[in-house]
PDB file of N, CA and C in Angstrom:
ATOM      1  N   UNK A   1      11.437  30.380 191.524  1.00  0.00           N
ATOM      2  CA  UNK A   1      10.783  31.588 192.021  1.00  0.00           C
ATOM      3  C   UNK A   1      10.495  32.518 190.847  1.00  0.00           C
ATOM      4  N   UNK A   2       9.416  33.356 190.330  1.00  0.00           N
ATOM      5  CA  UNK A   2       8.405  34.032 189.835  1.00  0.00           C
ATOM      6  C   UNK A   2       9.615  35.448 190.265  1.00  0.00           C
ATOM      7  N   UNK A   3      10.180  36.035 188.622  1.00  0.00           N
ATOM      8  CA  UNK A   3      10.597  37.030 188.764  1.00  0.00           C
ATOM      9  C   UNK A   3       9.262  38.550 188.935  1.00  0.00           C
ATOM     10  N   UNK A   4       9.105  39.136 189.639  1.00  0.00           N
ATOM     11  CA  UNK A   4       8.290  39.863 189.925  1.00  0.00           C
ATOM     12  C   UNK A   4       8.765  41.562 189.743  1.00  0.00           C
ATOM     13  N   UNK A   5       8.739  42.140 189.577  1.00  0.00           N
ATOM     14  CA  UNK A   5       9.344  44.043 189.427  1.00  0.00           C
ATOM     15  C   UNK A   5       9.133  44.353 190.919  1.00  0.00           C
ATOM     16  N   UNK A   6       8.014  44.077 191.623  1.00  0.00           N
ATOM     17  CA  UNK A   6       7.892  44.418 193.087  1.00  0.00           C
ATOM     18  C   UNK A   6       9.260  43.243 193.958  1.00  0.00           C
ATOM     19  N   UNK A   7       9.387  42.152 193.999  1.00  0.00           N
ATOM     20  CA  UNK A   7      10.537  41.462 194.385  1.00  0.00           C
ATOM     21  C   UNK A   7      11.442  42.252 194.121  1.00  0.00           C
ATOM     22  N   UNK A   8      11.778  42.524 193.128  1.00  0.00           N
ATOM     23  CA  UNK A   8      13.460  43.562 192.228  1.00  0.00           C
ATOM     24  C   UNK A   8      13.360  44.629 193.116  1.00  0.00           C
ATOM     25  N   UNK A   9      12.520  45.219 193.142  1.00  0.00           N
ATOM     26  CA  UNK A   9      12.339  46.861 193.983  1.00  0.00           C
ATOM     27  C   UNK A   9      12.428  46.427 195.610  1.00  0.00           C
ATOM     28  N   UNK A  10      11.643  45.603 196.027  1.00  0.00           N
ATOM     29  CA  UNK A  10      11.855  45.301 197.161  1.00  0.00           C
ATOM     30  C   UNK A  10      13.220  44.775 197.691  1.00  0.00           C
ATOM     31  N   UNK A  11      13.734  44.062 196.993  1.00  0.00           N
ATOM     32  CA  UNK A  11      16.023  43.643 197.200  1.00  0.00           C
ATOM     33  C   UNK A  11      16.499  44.685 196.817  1.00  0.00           C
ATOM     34  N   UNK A  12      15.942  45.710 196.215  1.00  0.00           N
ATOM     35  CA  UNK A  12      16.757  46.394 196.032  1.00  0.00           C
ATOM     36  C   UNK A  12      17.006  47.764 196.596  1.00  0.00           C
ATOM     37  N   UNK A  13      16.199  47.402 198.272  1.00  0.00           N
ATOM     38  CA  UNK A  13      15.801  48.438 198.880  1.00  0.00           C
ATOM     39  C   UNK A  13      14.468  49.512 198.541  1.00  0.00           C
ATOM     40  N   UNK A  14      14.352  49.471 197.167  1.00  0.00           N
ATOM     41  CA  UNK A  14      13.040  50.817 197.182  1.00  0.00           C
ATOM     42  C   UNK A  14      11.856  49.800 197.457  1.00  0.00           C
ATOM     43  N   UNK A  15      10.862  50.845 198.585  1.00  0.00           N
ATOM     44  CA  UNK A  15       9.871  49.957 198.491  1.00  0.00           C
ATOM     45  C   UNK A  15       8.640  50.949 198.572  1.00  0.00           C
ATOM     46  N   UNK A  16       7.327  50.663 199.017  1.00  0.00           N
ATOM     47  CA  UNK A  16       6.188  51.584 198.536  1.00  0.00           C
ATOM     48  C   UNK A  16       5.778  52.919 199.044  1.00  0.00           C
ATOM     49  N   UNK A  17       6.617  53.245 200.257  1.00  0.00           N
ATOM     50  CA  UNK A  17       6.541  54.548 200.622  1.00  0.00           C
ATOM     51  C   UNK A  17       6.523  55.612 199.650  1.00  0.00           C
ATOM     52  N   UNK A  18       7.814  55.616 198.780  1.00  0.00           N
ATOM     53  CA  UNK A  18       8.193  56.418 197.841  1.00  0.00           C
ATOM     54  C   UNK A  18       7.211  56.543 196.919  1.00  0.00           C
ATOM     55  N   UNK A  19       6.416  57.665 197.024  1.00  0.00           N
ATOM     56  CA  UNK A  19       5.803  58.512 195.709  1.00  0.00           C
ATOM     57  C   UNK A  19       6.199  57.413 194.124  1.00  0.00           C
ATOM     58  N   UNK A  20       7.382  57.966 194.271  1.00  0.00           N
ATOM     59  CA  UNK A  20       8.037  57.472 192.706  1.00  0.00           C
ATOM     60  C   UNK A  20       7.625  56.199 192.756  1.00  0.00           C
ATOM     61  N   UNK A  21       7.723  54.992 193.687  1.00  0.00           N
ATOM     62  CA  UNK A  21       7.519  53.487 193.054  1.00  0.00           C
ATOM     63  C   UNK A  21       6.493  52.908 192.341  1.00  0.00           C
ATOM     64  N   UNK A  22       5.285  53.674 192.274  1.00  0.00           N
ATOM     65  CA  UNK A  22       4.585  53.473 191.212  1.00  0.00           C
ATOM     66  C   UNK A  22       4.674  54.237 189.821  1.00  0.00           C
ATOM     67  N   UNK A  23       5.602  55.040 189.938  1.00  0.00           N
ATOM     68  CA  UNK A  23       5.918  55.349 188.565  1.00  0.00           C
ATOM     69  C   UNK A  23       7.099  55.027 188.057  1.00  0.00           C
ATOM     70  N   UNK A  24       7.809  54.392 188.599  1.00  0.00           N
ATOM     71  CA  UNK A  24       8.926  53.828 188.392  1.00  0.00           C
ATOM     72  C   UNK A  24       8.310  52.139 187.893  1.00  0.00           C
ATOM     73  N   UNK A  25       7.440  51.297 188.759  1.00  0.00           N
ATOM     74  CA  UNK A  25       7.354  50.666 188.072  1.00  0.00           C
ATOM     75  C   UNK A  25       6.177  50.397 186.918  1.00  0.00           C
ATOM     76  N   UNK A  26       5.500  51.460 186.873  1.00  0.00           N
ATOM     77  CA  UNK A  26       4.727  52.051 185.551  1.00  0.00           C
ATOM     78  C   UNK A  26       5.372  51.983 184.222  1.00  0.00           C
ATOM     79  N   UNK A  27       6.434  52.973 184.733  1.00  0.00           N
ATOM     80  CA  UNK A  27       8.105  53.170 183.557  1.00  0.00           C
ATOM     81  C   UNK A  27       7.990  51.519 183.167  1.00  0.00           C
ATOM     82  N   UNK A  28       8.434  50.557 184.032  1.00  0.00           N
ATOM     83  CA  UNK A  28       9.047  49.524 183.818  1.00  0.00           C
ATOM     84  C   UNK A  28       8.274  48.885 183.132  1.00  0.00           C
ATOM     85  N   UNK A  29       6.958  48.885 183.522  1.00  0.00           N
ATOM     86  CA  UNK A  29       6.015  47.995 182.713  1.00  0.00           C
ATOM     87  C   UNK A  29       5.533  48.395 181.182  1.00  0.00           C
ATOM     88  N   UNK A  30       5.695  49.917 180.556  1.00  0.00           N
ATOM     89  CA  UNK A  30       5.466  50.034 180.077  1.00  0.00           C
ATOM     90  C   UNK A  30       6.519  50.379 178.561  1.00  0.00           C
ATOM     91  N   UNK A  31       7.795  49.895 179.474  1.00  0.00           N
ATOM     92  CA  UNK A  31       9.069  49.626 178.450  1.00  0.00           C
ATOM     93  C   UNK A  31       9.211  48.269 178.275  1.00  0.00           C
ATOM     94  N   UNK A  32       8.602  47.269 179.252  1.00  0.00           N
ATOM     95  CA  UNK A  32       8.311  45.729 179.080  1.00  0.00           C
ATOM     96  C   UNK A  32       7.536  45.327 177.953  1.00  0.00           C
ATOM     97  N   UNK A  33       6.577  46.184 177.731  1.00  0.00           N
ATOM     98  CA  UNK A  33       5.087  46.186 176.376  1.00  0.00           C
ATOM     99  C   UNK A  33       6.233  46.625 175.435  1.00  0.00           C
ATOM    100  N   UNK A  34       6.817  47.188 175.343  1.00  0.00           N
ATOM    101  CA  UNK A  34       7.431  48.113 173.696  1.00  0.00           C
ATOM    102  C   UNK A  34       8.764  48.557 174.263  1.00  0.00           C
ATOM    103  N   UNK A  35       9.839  48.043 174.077  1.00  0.00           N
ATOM    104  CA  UNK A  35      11.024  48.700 174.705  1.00  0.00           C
ATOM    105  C   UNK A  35      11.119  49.641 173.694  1.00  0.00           C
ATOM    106  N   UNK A  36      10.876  50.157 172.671  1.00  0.00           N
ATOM    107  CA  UNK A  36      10.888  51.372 171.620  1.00  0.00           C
ATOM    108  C   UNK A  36      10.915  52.571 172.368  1.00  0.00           C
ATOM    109  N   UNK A  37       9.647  52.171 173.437  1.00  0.00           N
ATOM    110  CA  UNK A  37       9.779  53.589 173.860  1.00  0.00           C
ATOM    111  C   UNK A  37      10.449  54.201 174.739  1.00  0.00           C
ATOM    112  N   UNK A  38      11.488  53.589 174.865  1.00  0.00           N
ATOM    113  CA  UNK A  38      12.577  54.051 175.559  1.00  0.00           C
ATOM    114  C   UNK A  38      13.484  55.243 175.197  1.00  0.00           C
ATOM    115  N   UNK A  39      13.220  54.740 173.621  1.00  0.00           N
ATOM    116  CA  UNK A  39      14.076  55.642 172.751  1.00  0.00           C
ATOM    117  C   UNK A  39      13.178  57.032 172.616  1.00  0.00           C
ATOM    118  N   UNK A  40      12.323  57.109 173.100  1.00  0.00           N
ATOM    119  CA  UNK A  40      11.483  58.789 173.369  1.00  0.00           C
ATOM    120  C   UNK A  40      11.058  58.481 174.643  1.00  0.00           C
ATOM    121  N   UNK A  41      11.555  58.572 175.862  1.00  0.00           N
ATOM    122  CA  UNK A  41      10.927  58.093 177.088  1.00  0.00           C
ATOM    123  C   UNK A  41      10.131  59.227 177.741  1.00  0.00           C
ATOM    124  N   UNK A  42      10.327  60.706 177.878  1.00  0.00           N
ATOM    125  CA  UNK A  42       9.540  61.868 177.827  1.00  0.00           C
ATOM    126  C   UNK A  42       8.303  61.704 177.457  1.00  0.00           C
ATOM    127  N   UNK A  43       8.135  61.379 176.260  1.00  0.00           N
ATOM    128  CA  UNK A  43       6.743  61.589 175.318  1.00  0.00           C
ATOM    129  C   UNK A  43       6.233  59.900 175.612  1.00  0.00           C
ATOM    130  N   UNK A  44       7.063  59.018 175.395  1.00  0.00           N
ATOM    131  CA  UNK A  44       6.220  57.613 175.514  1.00  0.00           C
ATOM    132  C   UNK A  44       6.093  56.895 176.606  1.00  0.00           C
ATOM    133  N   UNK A  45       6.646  57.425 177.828  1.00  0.00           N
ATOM    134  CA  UNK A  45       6.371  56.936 179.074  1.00  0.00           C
ATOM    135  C   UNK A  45       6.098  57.261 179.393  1.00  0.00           C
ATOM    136  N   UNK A  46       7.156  58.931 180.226  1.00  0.00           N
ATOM    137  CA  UNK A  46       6.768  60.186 181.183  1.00  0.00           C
ATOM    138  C   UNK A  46       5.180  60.733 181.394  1.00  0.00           C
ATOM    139  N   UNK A  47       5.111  61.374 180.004  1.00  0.00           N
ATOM    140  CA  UNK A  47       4.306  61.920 180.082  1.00  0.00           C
ATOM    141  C   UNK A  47       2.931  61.405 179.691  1.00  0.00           C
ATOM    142  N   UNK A  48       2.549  60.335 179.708  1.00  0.00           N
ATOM    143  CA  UNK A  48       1.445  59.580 179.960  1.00  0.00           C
ATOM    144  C   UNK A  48       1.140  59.085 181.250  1.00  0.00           C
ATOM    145  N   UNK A  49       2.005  58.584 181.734  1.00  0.00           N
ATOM    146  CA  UNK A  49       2.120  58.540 183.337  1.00  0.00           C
ATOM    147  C   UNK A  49       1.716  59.811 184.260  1.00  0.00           C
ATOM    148  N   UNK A  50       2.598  60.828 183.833  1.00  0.00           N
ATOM    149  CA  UNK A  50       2.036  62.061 184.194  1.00  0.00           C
ATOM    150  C   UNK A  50       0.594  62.373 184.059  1.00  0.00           C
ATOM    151  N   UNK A  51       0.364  62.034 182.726  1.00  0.00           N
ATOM    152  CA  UNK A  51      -1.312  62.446 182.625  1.00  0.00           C
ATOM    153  C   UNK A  51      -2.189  61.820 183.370  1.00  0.00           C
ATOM    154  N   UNK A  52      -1.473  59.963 183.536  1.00  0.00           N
ATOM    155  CA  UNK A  52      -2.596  59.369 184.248  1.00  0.00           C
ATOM    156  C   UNK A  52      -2.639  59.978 185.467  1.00  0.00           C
ATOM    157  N   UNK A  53      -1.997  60.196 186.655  1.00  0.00           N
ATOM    158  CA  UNK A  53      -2.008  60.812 187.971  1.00  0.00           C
ATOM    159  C   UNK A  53      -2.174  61.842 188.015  1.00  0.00           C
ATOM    160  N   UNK A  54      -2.027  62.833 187.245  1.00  0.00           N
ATOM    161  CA  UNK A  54      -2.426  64.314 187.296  1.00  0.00           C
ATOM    162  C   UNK A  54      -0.981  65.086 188.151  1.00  0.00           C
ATOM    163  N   UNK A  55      -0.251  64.830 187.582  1.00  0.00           N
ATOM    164  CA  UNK A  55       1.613  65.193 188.485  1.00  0.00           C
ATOM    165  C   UNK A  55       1.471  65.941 186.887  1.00  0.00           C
ATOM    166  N   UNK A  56       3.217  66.986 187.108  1.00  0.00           N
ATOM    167  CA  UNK A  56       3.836  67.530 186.586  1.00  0.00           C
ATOM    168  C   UNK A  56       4.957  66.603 186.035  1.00  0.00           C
ATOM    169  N   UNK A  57       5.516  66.707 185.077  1.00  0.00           N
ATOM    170  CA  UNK A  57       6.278  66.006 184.468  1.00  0.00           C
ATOM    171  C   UNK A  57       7.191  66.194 185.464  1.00  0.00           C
ATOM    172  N   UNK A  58       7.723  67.192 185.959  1.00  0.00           N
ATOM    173  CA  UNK A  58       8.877  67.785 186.857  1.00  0.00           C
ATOM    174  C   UNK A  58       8.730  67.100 188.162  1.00  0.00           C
ATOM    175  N   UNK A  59       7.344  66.611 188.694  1.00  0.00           N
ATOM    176  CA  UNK A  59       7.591  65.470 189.798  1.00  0.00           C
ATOM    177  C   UNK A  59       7.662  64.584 189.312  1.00  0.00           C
ATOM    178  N   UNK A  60       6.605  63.987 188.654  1.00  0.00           N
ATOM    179  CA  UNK A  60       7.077  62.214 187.965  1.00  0.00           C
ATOM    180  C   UNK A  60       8.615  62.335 187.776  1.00  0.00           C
ATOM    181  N   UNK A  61       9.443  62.846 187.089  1.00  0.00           N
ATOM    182  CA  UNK A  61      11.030  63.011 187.095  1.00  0.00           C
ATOM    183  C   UNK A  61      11.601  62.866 188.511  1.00  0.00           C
ATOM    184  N   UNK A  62      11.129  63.874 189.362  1.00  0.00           N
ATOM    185  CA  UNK A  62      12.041  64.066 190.831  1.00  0.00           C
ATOM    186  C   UNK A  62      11.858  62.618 191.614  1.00  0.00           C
ATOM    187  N   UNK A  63      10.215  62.036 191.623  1.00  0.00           N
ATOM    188  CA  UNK A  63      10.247  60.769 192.121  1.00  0.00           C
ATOM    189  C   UNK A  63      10.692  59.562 191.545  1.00  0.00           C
ATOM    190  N   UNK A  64      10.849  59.817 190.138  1.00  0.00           N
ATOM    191  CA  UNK A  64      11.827  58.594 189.539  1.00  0.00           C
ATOM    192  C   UNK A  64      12.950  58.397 189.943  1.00  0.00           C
ATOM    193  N   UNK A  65      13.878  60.012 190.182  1.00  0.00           N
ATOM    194  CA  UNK A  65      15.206  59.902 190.450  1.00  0.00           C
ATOM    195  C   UNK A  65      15.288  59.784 191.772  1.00  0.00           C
ATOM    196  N   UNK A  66      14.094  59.647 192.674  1.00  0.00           N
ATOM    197  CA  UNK A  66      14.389  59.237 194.215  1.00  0.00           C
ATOM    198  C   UNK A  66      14.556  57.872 194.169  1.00  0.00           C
ATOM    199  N   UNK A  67      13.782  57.228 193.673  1.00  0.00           N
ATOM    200  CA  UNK A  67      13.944  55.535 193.552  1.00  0.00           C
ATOM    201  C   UNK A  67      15.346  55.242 193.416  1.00  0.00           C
ATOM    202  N   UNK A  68      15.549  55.938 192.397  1.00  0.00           N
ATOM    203  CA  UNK A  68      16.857  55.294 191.586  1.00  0.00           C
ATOM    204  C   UNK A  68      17.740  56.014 192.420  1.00  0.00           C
ATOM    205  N   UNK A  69      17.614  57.153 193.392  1.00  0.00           N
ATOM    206  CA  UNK A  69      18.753  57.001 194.235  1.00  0.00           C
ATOM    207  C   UNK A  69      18.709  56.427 195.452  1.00  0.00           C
ATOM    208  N   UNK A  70      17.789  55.659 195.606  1.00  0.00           N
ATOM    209  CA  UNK A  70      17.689  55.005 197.056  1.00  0.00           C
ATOM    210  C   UNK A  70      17.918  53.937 196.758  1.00  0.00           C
ATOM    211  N   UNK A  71      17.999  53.196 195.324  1.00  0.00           N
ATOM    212  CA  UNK A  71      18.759  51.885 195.163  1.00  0.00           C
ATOM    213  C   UNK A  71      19.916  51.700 195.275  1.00  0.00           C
ATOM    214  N   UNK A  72      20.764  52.550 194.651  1.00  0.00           N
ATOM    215  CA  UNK A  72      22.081  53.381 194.559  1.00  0.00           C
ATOM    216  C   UNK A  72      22.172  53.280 195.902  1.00  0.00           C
ATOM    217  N   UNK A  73      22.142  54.467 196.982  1.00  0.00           N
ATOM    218  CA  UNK A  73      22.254  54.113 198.430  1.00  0.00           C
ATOM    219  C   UNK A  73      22.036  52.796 198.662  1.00  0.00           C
ATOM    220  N   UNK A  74      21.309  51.773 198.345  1.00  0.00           N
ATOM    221  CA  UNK A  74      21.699  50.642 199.448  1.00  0.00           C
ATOM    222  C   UNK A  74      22.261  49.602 198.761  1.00  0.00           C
ATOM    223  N   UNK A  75      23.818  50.064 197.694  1.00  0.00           N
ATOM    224  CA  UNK A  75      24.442  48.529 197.337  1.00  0.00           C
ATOM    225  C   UNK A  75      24.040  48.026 196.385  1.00  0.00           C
ATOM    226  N   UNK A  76      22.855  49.323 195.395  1.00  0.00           N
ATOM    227  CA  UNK A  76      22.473  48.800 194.102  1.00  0.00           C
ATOM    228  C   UNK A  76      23.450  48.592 193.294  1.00  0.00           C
ATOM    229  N   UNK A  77      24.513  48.998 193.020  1.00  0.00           N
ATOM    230  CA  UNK A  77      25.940  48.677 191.873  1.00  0.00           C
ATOM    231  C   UNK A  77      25.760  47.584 191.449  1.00  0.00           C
ATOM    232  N   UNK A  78      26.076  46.861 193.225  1.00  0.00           N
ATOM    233  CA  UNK A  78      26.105  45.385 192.913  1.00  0.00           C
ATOM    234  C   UNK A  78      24.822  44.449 192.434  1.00  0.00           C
ATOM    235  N   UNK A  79      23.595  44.941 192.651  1.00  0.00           N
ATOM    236  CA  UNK A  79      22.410  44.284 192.394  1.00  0.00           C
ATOM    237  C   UNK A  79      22.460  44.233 190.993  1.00  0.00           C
ATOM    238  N   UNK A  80      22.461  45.585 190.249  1.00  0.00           N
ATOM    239  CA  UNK A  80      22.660  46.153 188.861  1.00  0.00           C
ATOM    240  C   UNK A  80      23.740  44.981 188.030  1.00  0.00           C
ATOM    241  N   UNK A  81      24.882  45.085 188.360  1.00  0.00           N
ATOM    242  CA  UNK A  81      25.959  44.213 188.031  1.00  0.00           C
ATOM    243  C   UNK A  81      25.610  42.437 187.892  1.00  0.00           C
ATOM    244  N   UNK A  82      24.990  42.015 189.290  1.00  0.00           N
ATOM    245  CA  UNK A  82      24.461  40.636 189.254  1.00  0.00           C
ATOM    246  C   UNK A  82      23.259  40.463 187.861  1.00  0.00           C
ATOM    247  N   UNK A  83      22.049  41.445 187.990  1.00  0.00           N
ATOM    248  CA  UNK A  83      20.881  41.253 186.723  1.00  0.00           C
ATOM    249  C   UNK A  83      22.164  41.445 185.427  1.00  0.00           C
ATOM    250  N   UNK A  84      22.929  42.353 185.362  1.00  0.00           N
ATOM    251  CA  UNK A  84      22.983  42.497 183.981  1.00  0.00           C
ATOM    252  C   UNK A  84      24.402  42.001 183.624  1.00  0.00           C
ATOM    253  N   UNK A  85      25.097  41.613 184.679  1.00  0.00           N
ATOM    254  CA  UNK A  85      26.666  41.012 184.037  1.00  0.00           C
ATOM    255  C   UNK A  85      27.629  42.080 183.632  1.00  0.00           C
ATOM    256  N   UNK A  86      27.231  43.063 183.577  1.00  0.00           N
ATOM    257  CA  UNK A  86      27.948  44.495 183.736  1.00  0.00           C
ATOM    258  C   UNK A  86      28.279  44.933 185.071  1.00  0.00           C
ATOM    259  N   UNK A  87      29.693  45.755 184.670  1.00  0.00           N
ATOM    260  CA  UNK A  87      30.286  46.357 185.703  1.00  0.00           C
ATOM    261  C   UNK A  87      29.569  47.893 185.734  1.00  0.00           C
ATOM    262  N   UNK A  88      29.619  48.234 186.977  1.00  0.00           N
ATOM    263  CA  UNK A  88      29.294  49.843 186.934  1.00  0.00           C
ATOM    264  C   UNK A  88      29.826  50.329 188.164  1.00  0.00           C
ATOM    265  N   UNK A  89      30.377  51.388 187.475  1.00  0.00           N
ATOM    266  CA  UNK A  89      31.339  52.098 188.634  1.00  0.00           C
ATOM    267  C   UNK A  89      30.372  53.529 189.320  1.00  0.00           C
ATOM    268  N   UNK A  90      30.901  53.405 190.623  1.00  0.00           N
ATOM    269  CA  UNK A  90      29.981  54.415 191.491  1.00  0.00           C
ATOM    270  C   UNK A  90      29.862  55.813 191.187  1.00  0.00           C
ATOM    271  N   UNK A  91      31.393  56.173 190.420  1.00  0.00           N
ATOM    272  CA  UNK A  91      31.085  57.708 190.033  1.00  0.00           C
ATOM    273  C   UNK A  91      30.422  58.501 188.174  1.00  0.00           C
ATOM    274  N   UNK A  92      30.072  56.923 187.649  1.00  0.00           N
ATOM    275  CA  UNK A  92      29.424  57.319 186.657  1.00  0.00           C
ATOM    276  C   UNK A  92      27.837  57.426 187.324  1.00  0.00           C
ATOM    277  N   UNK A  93      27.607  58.718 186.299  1.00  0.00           N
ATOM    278  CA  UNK A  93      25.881  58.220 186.606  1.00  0.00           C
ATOM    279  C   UNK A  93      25.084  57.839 185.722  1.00  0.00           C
ATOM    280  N   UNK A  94      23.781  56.902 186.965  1.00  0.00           N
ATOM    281  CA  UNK A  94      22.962  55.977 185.979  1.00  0.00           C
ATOM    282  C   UNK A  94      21.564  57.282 186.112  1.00  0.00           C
ATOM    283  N   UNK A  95      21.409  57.278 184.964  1.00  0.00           N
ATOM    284  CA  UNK A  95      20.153  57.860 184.243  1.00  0.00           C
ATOM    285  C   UNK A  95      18.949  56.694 184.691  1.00  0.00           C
ATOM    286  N   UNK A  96      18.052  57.370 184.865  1.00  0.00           N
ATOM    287  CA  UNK A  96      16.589  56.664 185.247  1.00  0.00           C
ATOM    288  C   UNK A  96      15.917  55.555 184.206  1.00  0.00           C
ATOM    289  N   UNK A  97      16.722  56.605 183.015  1.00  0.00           N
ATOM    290  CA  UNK A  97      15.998  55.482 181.647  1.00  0.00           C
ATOM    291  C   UNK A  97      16.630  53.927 181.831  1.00  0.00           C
ATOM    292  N   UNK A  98      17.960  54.424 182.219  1.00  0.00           N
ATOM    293  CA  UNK A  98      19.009  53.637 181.725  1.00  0.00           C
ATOM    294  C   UNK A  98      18.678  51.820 183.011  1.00  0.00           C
ATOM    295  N   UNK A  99      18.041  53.144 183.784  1.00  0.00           N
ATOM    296  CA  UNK A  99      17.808  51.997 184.971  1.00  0.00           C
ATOM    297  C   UNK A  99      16.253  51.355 184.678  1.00  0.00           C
ATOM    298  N   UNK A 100      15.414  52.009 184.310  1.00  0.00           N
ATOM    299  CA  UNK A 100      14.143  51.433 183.634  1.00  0.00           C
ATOM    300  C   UNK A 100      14.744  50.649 182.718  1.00  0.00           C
ATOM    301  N   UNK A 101      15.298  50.189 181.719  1.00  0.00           N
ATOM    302  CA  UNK A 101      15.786  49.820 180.502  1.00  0.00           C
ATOM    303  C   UNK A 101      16.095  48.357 181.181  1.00  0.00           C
ATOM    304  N   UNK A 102      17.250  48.181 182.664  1.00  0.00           N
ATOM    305  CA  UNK A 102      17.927  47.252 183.019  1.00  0.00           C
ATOM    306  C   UNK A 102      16.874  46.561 183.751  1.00  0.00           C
ATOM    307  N   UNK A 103      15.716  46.814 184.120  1.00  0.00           N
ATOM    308  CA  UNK A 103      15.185  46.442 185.360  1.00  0.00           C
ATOM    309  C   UNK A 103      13.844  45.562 183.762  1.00  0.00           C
ATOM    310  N   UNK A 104      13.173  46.306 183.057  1.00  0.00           N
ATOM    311  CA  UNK A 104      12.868  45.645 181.651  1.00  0.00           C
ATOM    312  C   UNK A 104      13.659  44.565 181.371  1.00  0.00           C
ATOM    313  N   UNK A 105      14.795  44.709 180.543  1.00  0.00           N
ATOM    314  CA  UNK A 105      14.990  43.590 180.160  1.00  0.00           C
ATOM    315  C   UNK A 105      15.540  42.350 181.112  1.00  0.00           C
ATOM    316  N   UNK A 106      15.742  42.431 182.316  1.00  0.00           N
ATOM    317  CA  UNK A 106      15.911  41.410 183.020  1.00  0.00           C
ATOM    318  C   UNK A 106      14.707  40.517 183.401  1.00  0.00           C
ATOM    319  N   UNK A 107      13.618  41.646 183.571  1.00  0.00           N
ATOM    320  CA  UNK A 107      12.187  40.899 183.876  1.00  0.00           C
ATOM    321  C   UNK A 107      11.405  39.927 182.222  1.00  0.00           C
ATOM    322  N   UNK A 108      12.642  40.367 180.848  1.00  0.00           N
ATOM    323  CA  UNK A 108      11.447  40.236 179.983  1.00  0.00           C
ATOM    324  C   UNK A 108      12.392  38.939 179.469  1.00  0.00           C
ATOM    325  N   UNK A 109      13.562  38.368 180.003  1.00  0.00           N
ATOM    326  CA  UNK A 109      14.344  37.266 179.927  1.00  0.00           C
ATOM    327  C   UNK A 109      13.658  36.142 180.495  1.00  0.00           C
ATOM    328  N   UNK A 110      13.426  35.079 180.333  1.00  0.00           N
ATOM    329  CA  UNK A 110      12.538  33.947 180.812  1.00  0.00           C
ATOM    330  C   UNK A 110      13.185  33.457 181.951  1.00  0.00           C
ATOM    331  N   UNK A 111      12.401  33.014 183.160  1.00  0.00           N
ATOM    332  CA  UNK A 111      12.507  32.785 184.477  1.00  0.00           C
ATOM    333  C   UNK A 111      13.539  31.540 184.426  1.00  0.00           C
ATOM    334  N   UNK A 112      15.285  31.029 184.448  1.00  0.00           N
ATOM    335  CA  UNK A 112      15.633  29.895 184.490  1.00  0.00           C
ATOM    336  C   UNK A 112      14.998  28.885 185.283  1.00  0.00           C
ATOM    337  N   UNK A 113      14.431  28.781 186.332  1.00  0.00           N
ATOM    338  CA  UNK A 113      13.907  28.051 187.003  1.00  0.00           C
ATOM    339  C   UNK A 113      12.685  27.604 186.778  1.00  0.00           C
ATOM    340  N   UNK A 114      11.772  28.335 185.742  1.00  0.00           N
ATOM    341  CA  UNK A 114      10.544  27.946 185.143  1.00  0.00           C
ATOM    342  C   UNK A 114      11.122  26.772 183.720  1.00  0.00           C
ATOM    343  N   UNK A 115      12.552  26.467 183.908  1.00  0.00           N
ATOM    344  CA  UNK A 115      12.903  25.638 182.921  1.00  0.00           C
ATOM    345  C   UNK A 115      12.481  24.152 183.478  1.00  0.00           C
TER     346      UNK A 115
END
C-alpha cells in the first residue's frame, strides 16, 4: 500500500473539514521538498502558505494547532509512537513543527512493501 499524507491524516482522525488540513498538509509537503526549512518554519513554510491563501499568519497557526489537536484527541500518541518508534507521553507538548517534521520524514522513508 502507497504511503499517502491524506491516508496518515485520515487514521489519524483529521480529515477535510478542518480549515487547517490543507495547511497542515501544505506544511508537510513542503518540509518533504527541503526539510531545512523546518529550521525557520515561520518564514519558510508559514508564511508563504499564508500568502498563498490570503490568511493571517495568526490563523494559518490556530488551524495548524487544530489538526494537531484533533489527532492528539483521537489516540494520536499511539499513531505518533508506531511511525516513529518513539515514546511520547501525553503531558508533554507536541509543537506543530515537531508534528510536521514526524509526519515528513515518515512519508520521505521508502514504502517497505514497494520492496
Amino acid at each position: 500500500m502507497k504511503k499517502t499524507l491524506d491516508s496518515l491524516l485520515h487514521l489519524a482522525g483529521a480529515n477535510k473539514c478542518y480549515v487547517g488540513y490543507s495547511f497542515f498538509a501544505e506544511a508537510v509537503s513542503m518540509a518533504l521538498e527541503d526539510p531545512s526549512r523546518l529550521s525557520g518554519i515561520r518564514k519558510n513554510i508559514y508564511l508563504p502558505i499564508a500568502r498563498r491563501h490570503n490568511v493571517s499568519m495568526f490563523q494559518l497557526e490556530k488551524n495548524i494547532r487544530t489538526v494537531r489537536d484533533v489527532i492528539l484527541r483521537n489516540d494520536g500518541h499511539e499513531m505518533l509512537e508506531e511511525l516513529t518508534g518513539r515514546r511520547f507521553r501525553r503531558k508533554d507538548p507536541l509543537y506543530p513543527k515537531e508534528l510536521i517534521e514526524i509526519f515528513a520524514d515518515y512519508l520521505r522513508e521508502p514504502d517497505p512493501s514497494s520492496r
